[in-house]
PDB file of N, CA and C in Angstrom:
ATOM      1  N   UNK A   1       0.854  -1.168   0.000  1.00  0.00           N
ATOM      2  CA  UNK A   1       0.000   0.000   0.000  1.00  0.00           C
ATOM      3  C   UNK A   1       0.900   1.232   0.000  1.00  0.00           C
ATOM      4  N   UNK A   2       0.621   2.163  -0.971  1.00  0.00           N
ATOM      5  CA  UNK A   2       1.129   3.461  -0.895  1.00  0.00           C
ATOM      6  C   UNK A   2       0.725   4.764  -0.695  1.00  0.00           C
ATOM      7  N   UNK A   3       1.140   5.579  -0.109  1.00  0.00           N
ATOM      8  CA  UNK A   3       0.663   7.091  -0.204  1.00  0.00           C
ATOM      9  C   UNK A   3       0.478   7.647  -1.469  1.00  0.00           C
ATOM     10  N   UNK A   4      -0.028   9.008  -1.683  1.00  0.00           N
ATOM     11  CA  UNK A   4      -0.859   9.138  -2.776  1.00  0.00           C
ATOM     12  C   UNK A   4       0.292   9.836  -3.479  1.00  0.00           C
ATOM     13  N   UNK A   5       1.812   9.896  -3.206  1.00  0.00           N
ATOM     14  CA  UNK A   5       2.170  10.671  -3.743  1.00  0.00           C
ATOM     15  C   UNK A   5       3.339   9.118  -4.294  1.00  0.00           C
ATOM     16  N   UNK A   6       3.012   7.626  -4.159  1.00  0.00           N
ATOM     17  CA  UNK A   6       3.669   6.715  -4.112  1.00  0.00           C
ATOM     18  C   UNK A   6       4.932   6.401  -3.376  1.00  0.00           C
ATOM     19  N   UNK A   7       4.671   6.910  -2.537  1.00  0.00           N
ATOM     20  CA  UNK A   7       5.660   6.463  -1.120  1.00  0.00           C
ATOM     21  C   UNK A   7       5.153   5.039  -1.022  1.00  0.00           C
ATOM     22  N   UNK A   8       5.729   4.026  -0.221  1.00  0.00           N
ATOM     23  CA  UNK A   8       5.361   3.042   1.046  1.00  0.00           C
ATOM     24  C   UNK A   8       4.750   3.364   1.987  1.00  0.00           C
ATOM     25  N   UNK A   9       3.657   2.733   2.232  1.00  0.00           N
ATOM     26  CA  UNK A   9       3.230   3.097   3.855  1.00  0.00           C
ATOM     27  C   UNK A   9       4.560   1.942   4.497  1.00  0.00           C
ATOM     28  N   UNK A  10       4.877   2.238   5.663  1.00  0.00           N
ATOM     29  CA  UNK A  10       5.357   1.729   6.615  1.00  0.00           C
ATOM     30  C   UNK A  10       5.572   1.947   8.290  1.00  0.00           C
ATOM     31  N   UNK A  11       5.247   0.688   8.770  1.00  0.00           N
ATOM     32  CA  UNK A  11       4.759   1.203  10.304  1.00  0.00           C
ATOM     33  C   UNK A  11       5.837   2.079  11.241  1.00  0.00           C
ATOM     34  N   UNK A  12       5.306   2.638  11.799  1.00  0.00           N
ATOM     35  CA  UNK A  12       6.150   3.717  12.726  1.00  0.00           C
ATOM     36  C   UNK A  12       5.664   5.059  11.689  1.00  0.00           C
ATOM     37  N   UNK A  13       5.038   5.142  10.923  1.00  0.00           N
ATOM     38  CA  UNK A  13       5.150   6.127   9.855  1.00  0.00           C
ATOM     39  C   UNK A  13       3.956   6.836  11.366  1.00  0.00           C
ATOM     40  N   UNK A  14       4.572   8.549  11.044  1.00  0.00           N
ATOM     41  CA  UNK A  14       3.165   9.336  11.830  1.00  0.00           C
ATOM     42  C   UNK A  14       2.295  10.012  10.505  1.00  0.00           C
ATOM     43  N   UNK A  15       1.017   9.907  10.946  1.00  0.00           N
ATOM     44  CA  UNK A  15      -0.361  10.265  10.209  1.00  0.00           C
ATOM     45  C   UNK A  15      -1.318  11.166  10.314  1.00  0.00           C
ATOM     46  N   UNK A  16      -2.299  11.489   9.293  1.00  0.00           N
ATOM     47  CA  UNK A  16      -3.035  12.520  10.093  1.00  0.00           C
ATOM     48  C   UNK A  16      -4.513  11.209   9.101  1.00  0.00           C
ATOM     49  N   UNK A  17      -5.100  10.930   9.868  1.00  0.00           N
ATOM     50  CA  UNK A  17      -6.250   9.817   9.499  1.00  0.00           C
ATOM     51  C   UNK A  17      -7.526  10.582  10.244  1.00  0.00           C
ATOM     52  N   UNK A  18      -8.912  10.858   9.459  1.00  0.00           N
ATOM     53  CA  UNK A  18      -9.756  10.970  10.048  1.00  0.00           C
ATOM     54  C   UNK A  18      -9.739  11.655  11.059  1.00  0.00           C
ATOM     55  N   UNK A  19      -8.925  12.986  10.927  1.00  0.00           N
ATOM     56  CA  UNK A  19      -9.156  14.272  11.759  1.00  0.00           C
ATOM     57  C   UNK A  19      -8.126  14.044  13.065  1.00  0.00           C
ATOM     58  N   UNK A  20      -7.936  13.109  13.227  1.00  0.00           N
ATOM     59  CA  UNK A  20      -6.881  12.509  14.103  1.00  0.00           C
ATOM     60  C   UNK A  20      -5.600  12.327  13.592  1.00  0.00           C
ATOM     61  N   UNK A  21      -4.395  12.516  14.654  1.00  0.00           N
ATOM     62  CA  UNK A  21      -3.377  12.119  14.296  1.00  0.00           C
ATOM     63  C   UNK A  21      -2.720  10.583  14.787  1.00  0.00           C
ATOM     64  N   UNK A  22      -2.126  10.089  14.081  1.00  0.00           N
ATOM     65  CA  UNK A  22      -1.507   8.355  14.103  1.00  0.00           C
ATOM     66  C   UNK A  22      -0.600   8.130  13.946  1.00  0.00           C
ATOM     67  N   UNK A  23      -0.622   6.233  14.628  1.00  0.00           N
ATOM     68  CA  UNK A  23       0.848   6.223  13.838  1.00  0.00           C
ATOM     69  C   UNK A  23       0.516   4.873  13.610  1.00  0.00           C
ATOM     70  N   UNK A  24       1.345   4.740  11.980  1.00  0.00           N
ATOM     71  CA  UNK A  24       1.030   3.140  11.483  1.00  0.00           C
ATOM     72  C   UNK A  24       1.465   1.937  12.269  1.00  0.00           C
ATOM     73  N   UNK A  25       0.669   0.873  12.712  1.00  0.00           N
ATOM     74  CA  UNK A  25       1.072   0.129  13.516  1.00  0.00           C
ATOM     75  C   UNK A  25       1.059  -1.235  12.649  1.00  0.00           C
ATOM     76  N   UNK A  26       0.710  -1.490  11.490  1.00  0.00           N
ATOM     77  CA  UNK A  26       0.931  -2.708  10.761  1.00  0.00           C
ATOM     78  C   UNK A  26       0.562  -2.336   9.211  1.00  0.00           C
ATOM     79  N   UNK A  27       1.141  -2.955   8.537  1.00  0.00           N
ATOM     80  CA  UNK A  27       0.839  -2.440   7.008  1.00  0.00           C
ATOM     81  C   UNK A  27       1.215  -4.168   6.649  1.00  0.00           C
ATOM     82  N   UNK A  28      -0.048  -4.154   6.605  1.00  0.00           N
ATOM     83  CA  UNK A  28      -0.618  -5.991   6.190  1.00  0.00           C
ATOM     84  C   UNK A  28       0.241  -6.188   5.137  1.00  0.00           C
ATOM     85  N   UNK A  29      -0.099  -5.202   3.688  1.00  0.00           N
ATOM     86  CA  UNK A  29       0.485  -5.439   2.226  1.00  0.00           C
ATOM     87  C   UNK A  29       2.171  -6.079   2.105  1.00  0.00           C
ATOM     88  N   UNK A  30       3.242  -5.096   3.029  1.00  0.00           N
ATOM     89  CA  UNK A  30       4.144  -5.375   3.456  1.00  0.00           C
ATOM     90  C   UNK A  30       5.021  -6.887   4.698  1.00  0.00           C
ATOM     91  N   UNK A  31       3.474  -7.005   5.181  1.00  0.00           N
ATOM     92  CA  UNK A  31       3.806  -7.877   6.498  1.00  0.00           C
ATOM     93  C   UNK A  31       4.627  -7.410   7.122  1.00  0.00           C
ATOM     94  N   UNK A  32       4.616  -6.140   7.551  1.00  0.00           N
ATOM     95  CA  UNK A  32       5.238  -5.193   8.644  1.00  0.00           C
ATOM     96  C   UNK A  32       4.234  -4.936   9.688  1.00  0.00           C
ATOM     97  N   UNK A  33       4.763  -5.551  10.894  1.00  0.00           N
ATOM     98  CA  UNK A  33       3.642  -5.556  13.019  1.00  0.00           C
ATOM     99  C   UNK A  33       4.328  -5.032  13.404  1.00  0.00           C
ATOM    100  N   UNK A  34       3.753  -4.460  14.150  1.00  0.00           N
ATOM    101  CA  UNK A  34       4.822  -4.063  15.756  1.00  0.00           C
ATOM    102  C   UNK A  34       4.575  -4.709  16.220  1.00  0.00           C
ATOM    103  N   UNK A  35       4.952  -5.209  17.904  1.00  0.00           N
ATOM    104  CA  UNK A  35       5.408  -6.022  18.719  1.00  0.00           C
ATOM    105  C   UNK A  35       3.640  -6.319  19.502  1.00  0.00           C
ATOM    106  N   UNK A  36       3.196  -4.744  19.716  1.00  0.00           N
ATOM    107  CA  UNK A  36       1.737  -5.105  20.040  1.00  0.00           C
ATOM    108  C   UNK A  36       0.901  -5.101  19.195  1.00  0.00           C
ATOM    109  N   UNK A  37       1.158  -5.113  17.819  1.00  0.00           N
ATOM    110  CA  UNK A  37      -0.225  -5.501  17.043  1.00  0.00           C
ATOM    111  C   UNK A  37       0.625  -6.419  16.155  1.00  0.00           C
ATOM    112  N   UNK A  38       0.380  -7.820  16.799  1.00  0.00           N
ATOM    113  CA  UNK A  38       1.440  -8.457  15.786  1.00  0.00           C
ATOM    114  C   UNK A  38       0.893  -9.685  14.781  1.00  0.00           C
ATOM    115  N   UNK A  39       1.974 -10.272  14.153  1.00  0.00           N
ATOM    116  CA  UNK A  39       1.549 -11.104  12.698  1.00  0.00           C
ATOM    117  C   UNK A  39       0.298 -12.143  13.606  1.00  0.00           C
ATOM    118  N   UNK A  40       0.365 -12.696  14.437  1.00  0.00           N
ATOM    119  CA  UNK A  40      -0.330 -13.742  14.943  1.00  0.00           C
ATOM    120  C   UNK A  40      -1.552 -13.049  15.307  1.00  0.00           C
ATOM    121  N   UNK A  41      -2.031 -11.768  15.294  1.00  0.00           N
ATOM    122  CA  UNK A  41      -3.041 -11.172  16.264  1.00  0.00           C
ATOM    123  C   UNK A  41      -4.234 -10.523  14.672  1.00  0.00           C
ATOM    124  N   UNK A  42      -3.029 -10.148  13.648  1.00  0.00           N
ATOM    125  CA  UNK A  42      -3.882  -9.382  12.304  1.00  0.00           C
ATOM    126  C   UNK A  42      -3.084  -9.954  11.005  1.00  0.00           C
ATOM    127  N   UNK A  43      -2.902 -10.536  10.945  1.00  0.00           N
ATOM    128  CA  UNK A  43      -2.216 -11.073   9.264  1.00  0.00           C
ATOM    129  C   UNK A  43      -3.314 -11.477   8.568  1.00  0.00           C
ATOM    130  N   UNK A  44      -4.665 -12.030   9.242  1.00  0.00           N
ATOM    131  CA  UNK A  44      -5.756 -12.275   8.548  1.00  0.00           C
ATOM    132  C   UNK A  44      -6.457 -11.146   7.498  1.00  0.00           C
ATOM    133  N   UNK A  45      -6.077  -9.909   8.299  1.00  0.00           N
ATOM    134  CA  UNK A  45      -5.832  -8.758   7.012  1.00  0.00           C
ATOM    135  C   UNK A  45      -5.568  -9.068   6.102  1.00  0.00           C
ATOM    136  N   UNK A  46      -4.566  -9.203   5.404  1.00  0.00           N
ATOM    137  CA  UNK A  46      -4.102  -9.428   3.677  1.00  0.00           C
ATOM    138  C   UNK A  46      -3.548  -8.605   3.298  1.00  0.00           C
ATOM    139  N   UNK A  47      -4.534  -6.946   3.893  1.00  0.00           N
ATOM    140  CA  UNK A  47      -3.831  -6.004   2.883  1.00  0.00           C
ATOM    141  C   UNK A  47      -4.136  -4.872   3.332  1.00  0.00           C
ATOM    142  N   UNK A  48      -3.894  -3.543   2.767  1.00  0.00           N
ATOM    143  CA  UNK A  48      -4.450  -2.392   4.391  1.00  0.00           C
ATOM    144  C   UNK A  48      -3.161  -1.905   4.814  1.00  0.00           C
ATOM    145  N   UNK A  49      -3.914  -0.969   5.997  1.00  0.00           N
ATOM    146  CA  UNK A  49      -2.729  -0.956   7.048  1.00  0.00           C
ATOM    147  C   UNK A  49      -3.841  -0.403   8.584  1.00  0.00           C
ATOM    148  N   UNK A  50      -3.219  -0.671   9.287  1.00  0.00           N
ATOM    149  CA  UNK A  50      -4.024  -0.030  10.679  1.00  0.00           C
ATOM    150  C   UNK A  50      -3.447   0.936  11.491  1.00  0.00           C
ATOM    151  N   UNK A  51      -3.702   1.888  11.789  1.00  0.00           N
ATOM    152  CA  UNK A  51      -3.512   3.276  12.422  1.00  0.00           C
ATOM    153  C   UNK A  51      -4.095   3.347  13.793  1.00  0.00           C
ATOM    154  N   UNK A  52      -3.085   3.329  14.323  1.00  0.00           N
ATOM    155  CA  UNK A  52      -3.943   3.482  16.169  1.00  0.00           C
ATOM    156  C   UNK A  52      -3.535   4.831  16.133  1.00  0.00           C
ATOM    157  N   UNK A  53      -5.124   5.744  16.474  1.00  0.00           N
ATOM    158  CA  UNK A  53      -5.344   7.376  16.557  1.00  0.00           C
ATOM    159  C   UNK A  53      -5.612   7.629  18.262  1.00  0.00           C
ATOM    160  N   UNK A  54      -5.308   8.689  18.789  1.00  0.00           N
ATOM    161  CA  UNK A  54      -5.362   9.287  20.063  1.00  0.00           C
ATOM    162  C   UNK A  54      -6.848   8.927  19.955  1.00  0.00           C
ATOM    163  N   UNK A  55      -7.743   9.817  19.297  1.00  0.00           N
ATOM    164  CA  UNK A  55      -8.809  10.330  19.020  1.00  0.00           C
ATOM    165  C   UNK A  55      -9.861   9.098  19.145  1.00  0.00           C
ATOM    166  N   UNK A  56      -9.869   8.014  18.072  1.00  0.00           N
ATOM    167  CA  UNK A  56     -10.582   6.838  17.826  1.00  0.00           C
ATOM    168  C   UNK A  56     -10.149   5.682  18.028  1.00  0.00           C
ATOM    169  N   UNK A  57      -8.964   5.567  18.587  1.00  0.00           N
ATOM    170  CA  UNK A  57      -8.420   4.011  18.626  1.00  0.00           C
ATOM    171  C   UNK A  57      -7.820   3.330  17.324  1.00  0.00           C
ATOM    172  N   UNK A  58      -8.211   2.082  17.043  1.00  0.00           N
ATOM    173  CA  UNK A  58      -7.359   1.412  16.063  1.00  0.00           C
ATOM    174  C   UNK A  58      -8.172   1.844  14.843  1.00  0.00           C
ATOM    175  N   UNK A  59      -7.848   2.162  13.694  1.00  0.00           N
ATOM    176  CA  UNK A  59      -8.438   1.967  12.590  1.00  0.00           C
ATOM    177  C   UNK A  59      -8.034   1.256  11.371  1.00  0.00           C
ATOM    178  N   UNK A  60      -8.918   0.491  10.635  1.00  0.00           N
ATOM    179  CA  UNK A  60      -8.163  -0.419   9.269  1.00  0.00           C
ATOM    180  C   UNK A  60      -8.751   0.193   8.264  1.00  0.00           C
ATOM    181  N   UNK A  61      -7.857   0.896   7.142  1.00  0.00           N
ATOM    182  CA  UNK A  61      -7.661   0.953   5.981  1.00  0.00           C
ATOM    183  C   UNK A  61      -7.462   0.231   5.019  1.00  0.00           C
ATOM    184  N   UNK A  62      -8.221  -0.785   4.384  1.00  0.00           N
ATOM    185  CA  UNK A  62      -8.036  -1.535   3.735  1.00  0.00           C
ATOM    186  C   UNK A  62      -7.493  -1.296   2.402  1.00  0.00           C
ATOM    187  N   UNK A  63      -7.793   0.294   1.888  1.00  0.00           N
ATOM    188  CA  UNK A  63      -7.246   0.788   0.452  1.00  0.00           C
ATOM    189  C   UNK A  63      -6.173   1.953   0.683  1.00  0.00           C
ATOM    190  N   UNK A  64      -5.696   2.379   0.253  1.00  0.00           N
ATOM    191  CA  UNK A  64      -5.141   4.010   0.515  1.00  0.00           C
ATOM    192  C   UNK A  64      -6.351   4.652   0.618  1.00  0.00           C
ATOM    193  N   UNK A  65      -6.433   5.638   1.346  1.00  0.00           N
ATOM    194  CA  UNK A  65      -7.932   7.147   1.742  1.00  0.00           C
ATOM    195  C   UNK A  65      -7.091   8.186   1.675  1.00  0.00           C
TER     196      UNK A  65
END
């Protein structure tokens, strides 16, 4: 999955998602987890990435937004 300007998403990346700010915590496409959101817990994803926000908690992006 890439940014719109064709970057990589990749986790640790900081975000601004849904009015909130984030930070990527798994980018399925890549098979890149962090330690607390890890391959055994979301790999059933496929593809995506998930953003844990102050604001809303975890969120999954399944396409680029």
């Amino acid at each position: 999955m890439n940014y719109s300007g064709g970057e990589e998403i990749r986790v640790g990346d900081e975000v601004s998602a849904d009015e909130s700010d984030g930070i990527v915590v798994c980018a399925a496409d890549a098979k890149q987890f962090t330690d607390k959101y890890s391959s055994n817990d979301w790999s059933y994803l496929e593809k995506g990435c998930l953003i844990e926000t102050g604001t809303f908690g975890l969120i999954h992006y399944p396409e680029a937004d």
